[in-house]
Protein backbone atom coordinates (compact mmCIF):
# COMPACT_ATOMS: atom_id res chain seq x y z
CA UNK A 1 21.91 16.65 9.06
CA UNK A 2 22.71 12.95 9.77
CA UNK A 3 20.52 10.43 9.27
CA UNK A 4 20.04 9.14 12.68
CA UNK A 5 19.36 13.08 14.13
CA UNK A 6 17.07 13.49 11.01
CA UNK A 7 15.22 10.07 12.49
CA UNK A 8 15.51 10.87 15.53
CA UNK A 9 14.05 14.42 15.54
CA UNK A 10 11.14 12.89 13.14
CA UNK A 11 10.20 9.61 16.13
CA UNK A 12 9.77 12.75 18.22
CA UNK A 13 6.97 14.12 16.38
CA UNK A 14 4.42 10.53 17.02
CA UNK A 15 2.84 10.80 20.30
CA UNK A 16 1.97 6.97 20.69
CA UNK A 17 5.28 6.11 20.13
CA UNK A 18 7.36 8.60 22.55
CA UNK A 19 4.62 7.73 24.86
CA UNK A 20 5.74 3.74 25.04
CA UNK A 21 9.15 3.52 24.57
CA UNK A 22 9.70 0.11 25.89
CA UNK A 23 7.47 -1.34 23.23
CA UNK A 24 8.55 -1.47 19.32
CA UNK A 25 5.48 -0.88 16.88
CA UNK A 26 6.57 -2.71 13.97
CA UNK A 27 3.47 -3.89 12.16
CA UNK A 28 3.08 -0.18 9.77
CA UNK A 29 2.09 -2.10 6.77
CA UNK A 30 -1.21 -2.56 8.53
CA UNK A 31 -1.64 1.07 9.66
CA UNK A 32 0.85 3.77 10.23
CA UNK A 33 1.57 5.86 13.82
CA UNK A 34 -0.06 9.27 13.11
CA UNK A 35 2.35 12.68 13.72
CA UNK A 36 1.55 15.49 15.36
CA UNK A 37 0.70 17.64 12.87
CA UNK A 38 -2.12 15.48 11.58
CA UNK A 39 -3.29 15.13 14.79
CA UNK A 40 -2.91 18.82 15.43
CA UNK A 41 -4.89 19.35 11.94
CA UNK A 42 -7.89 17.45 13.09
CA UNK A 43 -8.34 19.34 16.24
CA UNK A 44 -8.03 22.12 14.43
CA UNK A 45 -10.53 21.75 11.80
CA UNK A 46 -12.83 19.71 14.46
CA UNK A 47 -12.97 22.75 16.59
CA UNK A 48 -12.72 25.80 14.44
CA UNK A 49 -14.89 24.83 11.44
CA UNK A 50 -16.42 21.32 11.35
CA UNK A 51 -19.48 21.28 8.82
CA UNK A 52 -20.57 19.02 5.60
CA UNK A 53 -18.99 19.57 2.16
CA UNK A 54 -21.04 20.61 -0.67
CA UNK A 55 -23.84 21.39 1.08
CA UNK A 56 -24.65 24.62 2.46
CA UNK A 57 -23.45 28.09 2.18
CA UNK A 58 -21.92 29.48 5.15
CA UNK A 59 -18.12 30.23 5.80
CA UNK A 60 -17.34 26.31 8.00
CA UNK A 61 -19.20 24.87 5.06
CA UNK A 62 -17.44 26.81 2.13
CA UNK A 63 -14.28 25.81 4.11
CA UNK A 64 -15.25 22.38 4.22
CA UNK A 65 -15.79 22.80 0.60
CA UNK A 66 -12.50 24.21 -0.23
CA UNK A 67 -10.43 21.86 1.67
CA UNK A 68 -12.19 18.91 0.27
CA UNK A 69 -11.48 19.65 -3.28
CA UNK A 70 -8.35 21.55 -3.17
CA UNK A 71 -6.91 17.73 -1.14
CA UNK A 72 -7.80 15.81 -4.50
CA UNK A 73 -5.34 18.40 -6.00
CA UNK A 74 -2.74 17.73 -3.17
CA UNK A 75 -3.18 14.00 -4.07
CA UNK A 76 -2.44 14.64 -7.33
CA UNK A 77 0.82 16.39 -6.45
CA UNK A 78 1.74 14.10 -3.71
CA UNK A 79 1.62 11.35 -6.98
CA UNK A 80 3.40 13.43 -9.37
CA UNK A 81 0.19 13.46 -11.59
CA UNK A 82 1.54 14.63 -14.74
CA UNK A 83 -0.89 15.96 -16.01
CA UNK A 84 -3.29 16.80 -13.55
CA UNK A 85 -5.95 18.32 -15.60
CA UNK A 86 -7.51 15.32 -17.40
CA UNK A 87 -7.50 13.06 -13.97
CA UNK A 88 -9.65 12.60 -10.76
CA UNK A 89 -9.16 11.92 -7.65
CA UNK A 90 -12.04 10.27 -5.58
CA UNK A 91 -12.04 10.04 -2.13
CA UNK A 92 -12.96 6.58 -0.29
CA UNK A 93 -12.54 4.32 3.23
CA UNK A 94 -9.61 3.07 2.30
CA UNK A 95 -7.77 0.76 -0.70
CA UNK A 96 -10.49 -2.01 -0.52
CA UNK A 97 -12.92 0.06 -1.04
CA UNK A 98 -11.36 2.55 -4.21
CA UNK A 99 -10.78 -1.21 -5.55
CA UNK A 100 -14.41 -2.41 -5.58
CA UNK A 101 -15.33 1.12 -6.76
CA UNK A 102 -12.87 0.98 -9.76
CA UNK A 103 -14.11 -3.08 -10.38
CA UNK A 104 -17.65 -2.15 -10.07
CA UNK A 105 -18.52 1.36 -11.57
CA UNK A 106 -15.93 1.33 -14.27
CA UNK A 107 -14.99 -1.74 -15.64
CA UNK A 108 -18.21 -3.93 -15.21
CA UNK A 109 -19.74 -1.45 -17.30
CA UNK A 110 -17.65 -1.78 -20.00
CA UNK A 111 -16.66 -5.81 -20.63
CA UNK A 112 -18.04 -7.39 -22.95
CA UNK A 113 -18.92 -10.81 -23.53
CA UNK A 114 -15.30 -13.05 -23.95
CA UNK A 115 -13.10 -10.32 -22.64
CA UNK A 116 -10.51 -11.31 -20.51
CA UNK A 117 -8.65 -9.63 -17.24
CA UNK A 118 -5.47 -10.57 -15.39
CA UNK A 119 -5.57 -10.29 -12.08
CA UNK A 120 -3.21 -11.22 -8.65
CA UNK A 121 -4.46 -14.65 -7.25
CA UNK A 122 -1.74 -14.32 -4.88
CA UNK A 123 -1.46 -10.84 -3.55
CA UNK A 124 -3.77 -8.71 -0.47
CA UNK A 125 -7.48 -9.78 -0.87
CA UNK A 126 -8.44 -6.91 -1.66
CA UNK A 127 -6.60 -6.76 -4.76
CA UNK A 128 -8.33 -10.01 -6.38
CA UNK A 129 -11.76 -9.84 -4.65
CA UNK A 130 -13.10 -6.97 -6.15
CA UNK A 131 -12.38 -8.55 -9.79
CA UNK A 132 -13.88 -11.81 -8.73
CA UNK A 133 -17.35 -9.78 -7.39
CA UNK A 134 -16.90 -8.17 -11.21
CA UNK A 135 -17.20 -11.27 -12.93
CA UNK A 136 -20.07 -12.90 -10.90
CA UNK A 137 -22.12 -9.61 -11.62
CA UNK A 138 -21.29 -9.83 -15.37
CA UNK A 139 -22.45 -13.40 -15.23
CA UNK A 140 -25.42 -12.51 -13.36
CA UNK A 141 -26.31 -10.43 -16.94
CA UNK A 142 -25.18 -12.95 -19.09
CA UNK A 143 -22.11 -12.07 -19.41
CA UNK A 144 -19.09 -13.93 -19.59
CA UNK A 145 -15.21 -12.68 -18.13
CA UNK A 146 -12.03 -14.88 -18.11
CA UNK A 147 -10.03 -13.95 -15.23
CA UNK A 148 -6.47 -14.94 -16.25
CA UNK A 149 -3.94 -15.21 -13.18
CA UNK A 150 -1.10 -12.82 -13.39
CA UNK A 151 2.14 -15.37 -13.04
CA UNK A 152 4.61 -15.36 -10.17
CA UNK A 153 8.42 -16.34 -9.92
CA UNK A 154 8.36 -18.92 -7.25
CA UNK A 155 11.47 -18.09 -5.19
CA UNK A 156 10.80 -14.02 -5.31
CA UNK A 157 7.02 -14.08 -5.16
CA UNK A 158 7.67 -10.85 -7.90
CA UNK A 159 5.43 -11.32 -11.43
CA UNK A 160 7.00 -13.52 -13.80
CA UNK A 161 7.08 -10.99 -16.42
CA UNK A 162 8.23 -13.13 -19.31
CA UNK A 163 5.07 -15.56 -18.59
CA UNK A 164 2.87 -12.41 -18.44
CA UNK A 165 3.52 -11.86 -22.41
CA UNK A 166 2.01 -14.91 -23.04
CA UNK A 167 -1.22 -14.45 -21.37
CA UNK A 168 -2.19 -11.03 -23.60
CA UNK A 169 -4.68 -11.43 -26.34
CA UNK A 170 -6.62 -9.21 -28.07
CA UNK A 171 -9.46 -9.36 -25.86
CA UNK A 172 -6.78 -8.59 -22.95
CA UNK A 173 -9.22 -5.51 -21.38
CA UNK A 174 -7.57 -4.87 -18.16
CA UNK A 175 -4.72 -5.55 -15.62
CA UNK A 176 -5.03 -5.61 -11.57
CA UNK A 177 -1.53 -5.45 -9.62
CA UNK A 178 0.70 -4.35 -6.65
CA UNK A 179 3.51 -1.68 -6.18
CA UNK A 180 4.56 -3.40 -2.94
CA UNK A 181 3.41 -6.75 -2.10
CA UNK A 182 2.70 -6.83 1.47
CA UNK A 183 4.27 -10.27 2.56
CA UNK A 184 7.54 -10.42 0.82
CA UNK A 185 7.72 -6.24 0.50
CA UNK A 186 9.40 -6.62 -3.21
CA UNK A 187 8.79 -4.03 -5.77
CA UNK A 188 6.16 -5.88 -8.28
CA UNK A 189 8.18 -3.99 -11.21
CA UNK A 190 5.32 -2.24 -12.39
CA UNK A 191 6.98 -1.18 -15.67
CA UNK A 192 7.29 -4.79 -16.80
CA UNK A 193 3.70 -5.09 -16.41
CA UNK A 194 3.55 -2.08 -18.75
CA UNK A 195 5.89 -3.78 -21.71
CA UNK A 196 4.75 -7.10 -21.46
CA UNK A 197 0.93 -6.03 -21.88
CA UNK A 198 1.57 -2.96 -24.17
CA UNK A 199 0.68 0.30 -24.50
CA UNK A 200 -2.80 0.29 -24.65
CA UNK A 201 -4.57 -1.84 -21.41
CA UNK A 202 -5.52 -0.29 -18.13
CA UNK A 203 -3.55 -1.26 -15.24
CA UNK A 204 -5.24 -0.46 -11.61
CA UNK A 205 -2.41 -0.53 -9.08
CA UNK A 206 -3.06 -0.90 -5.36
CA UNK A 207 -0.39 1.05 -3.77
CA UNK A 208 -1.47 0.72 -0.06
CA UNK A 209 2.10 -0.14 0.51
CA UNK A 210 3.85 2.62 -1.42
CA UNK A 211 2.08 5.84 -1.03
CA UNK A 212 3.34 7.11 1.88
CA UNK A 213 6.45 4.52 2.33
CA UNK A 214 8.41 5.29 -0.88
CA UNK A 215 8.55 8.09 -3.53
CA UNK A 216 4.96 6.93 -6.18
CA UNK A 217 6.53 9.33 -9.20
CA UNK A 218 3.43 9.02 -11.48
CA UNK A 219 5.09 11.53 -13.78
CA UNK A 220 8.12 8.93 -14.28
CA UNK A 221 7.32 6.83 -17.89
CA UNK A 222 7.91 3.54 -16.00
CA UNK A 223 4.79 4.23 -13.96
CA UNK A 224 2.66 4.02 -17.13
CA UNK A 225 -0.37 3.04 -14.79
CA UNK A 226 -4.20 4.25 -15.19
CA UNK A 227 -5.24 4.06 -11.46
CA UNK A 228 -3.71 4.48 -8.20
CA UNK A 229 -5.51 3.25 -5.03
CA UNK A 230 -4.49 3.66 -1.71
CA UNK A 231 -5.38 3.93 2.30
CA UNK A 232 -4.71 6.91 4.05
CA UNK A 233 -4.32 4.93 7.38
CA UNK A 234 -1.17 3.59 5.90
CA UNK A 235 0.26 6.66 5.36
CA UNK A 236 0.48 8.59 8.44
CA UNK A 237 -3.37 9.94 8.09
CA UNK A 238 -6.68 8.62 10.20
CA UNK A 239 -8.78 5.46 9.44
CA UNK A 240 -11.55 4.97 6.92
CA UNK A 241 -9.51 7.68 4.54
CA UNK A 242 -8.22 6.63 1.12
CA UNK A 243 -8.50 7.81 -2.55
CA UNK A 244 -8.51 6.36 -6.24
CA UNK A 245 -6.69 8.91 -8.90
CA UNK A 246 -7.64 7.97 -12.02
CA UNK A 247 -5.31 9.26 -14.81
CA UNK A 248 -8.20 8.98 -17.76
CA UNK A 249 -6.14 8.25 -20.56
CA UNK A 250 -7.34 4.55 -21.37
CA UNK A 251 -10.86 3.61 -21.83
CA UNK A 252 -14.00 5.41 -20.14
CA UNK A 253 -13.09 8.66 -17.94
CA UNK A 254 -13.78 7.49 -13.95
CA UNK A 255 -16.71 8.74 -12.30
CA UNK A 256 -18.15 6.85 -9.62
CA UNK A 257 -21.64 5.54 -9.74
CA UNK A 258 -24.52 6.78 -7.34
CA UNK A 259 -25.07 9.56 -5.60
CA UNK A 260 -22.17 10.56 -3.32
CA UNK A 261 -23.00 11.34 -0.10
CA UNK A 262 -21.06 12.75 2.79
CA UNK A 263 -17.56 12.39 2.69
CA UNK A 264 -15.47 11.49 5.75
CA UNK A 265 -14.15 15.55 6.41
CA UNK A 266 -11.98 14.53 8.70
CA UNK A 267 -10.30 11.84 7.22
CA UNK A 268 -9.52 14.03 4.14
CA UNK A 269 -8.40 16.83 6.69
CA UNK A 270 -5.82 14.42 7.82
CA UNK A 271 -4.55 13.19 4.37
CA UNK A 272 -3.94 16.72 2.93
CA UNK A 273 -2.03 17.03 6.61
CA UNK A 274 -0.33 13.53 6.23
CA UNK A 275 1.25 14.58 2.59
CA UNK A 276 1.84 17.29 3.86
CA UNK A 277 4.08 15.97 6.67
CA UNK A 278 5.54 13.01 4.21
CA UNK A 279 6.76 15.45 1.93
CA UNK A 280 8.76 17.51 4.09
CA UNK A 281 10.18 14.59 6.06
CA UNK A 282 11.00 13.19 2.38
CA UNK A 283 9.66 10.06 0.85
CA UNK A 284 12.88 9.08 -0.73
CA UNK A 285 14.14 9.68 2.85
CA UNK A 286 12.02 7.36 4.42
CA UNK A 287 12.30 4.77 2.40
CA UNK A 288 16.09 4.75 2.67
CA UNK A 289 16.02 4.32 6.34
CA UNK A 290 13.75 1.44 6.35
CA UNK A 291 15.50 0.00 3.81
CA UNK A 292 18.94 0.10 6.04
CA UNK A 293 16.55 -1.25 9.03
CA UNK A 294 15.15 -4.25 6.67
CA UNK A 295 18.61 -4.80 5.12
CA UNK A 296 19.91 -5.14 9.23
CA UNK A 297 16.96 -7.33 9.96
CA UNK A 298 17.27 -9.04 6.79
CA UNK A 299 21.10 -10.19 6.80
CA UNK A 300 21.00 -11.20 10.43
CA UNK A 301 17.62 -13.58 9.77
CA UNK A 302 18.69 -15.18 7.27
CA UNK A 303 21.74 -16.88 8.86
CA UNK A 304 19.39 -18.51 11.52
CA UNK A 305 18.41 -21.78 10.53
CA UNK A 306 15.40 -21.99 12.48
CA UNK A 307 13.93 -18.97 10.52
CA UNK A 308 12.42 -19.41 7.28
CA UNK A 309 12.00 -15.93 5.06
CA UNK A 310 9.73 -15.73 2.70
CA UNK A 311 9.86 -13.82 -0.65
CA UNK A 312 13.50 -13.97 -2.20
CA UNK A 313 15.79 -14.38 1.47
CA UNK A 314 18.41 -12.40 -0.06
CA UNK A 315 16.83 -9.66 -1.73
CA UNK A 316 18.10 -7.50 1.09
CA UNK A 317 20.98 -8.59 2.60
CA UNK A 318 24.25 -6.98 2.62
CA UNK A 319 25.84 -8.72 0.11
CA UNK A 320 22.71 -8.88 -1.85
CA UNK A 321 23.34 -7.91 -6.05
CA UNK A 322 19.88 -7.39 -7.10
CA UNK A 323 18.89 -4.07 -8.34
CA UNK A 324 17.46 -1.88 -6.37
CA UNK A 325 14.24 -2.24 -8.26
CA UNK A 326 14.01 -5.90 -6.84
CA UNK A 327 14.65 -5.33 -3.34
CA UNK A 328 12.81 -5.39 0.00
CA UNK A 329 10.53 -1.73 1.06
CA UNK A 330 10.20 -2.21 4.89
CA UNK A 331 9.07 -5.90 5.26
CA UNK A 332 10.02 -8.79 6.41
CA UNK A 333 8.18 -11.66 6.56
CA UNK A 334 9.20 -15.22 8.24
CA UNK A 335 8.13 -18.47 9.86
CA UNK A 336 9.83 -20.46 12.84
CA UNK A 337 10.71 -24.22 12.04
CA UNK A 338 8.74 -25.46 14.96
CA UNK A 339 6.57 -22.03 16.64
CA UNK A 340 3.41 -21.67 14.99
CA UNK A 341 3.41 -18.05 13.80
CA UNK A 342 0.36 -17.11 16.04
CA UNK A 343 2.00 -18.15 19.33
CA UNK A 344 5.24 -16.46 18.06
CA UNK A 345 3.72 -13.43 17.42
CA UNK A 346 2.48 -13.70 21.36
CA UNK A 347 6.32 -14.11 22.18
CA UNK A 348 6.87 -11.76 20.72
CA UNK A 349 4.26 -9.46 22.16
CA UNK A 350 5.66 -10.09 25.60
CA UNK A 351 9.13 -8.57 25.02
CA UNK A 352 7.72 -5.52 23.77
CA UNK A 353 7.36 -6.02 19.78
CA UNK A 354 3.92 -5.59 17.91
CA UNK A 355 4.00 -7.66 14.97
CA UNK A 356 1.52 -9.05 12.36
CA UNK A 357 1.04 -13.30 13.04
CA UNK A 358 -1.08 -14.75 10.75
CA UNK A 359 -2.09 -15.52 7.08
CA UNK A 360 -1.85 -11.81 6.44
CA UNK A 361 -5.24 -11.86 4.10
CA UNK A 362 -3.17 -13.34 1.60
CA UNK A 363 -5.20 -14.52 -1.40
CA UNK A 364 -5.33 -18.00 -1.38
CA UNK A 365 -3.92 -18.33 1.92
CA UNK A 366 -5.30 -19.81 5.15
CA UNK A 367 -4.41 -20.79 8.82
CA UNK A 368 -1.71 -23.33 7.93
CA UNK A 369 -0.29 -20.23 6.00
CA UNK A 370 0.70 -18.47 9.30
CA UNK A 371 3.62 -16.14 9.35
CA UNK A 372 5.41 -13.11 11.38
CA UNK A 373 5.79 -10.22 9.37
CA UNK A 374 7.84 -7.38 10.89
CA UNK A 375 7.31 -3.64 8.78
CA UNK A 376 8.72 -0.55 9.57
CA UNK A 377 8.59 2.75 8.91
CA UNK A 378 10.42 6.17 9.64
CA UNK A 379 9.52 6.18 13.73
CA UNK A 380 11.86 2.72 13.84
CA UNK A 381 15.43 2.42 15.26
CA UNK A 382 18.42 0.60 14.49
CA UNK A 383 17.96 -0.33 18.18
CA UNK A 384 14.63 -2.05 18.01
CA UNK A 385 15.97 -4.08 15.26
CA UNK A 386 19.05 -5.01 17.00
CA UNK A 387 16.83 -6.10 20.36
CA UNK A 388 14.20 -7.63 17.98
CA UNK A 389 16.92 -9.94 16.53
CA UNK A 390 18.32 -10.54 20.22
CA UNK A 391 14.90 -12.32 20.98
CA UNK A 392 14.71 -13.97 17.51
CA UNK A 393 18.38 -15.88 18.02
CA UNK A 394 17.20 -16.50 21.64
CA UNK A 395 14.34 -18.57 20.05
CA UNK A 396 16.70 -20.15 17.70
């Protein structure tokens, strides 16, 4: 099957979008169109057996039950969990939330005085947040953290790897990073992180903007991570959903503090649903065909000189040489020259594109920070792109 009638047949399958054709939904790094077979799932469960997990005996609540705990198993195989056995897989709202979890019930508990983290001072919020609220509640016992800023190459926005080596000590505990940064979209190169801090620190990856854009292979060795965390609303399932899988290999095992209560049924109803879906459309299929519609988008941009892109502007262009490793997954992120990003985001708007137009909850980052970023995913077309850049050179 061609790739355009493989597309094609899979836009077919999101209500919301069939539903509006004369509009372009481009802003999937901040939540994902849902298919109809997670949609279907929901009503399903919803109406045939709805009832709390863990708690009770009957047949909806045994189902419950079962589908609850055999879905940490599904996330395991959606990963590639290598050896699923010795890890976990909690269930939370969403990647903001598995961070805190991770900063708060496993690694406060075990810094000590002088130890020292490195952590993204220029990635999502949620990925540097949680590690600040860490250190303030060490403090608060006495205890004192150095937070060490992972480095960045300044025209790629990826880690500067060969800087990273020279911030590990030996009281180097723990690393905090990206798979996919979401403004510039770049691979982080996750297995540099790995040899430049060595075989024996934790590395918590936020992979809200890989799990369910791109093949996450946790049983390849240049994946050598400890935790995963990501949203489900990113990747094609309902809101408030997300999980941590914790491979238990470094350090303390993972188990959440507190007493768990009720856990969002639904939302894991439509994850084990969503993987399902991603896997048969193909995650290394998707991520080739927004990497075609990012490469179009890419190499047209970047000849206006109005248009300003940010992260490496020719990580994705035709011509491009970089690996593949260093290139663009699905966004594209730009400024105009003289449109504030807010009001061009409202242009936008009223020729039918939804796109992100603002700071983007950027660490670090505020108002005067403003840009447009543009992500895709499989539901996109070569022809949105091509009426998207229409516009864009109109504004030129």
């Amino acid at each position: 099957m061609s790739a355009a009638l493989w597309q094609r047949e899979l836009r077919e399958q999101f209500p919301i979008v069939t539903a509006h054709p004369e509009s372009a939904y481009l802003d999937s790094a901040a939540t994902s169109q849902k298919p109809r077979a997670v949609l279907e799932a929901v009503q399903t469960y919803l109406t045939t057996s709805n009832a709390n997990a863990g708690r009770g005996t009957y047949p909806w609540a045994n189902l419950t039950t079962e589908l609850v705990e055999t879905t940490r198993e599904r996330v395991k195989e959606f990963l590639g969990d290598p050896e699923p056995e010795h890890s976990v897989v909690h269930f939370t709202s969403g990647t903001t939330e598995g961070l805190r979890t991770v900063a708060r019930d496993w690694l406060v508990p075990h810094l000590t005085d002088g130890d020292e983290i490195l952590v993204p001072y220029a990635d999502h919020r949620a990925n540097l947040d949680p590690w600040l609220e860490a250190q303030r509640l060490l403090a608060a016992r006495g205890v004192h953290v150095h937070l060490r800023a992972l480095p960045y190459q300044t025209v790629s926005g990826d880690y500067d790897h060969r800087a990273l080596g020279d911030l590990v000590g030996p009281r180097t505990r723990f690393v905090a990073a990206t798979h996919v940064h979401h403004v510039y979209g770049g691979d982080m190169n996750v297995h540099r992180i790995r040899t430049a801090v060595g075989p024996d620190v934790p590395i918590c990856l936020d992979a809200a903007q890989s799990v369910g854009h791109l093949p996450v292979a946790l049983d390849d060795p240049a994946l050598d991570v400890d935790f995963v965390v990501f949203s489900g609303h990113k990747a094609m399932a309902l809101p408030g959903t997300g999980a941590v899988w914790a491979r238990n290999a470094r350090g303390p095992a993972f188990r959440p503090a507190g007493w768990q209560g009720t856990p969002n049924t639904v939302g894991i109803v439509s994850l084990r649903a969503a993987l399902d879906w991603l896997d048969a459309a193909g995650p290394d299929r998707i991520a080739g065909w927004t990497a075609g519609l990012t490469t179009r988008l890419t190499d047209r941009l970047r000849h206006l000189d109005a248009y300003e892109i940010l992260g490496c502007p020719t990580s994705l262009a035709a011509d491009s040489a970089l690996p593949a490793a260093q290139r663009r997954h699905g966004i594209v992120t730009f400024r105009h020259c003289d449109i504030p990003s807010d009001d061009l985001g409202f242009i936008l708007y009223s020729h039918g594109f939804m796109v992100r137009g603002d700071s983007l909850c950027q660490a670090g980052a505020g108002a005067k920070d403003g840009s447009v970023r543009v992500s895709l995913h499989v539901y996109n077309t070569v022809e949105e792109i091509d009426r998207l850049l229409t516009v864009l050179t109109s504004l030129a």
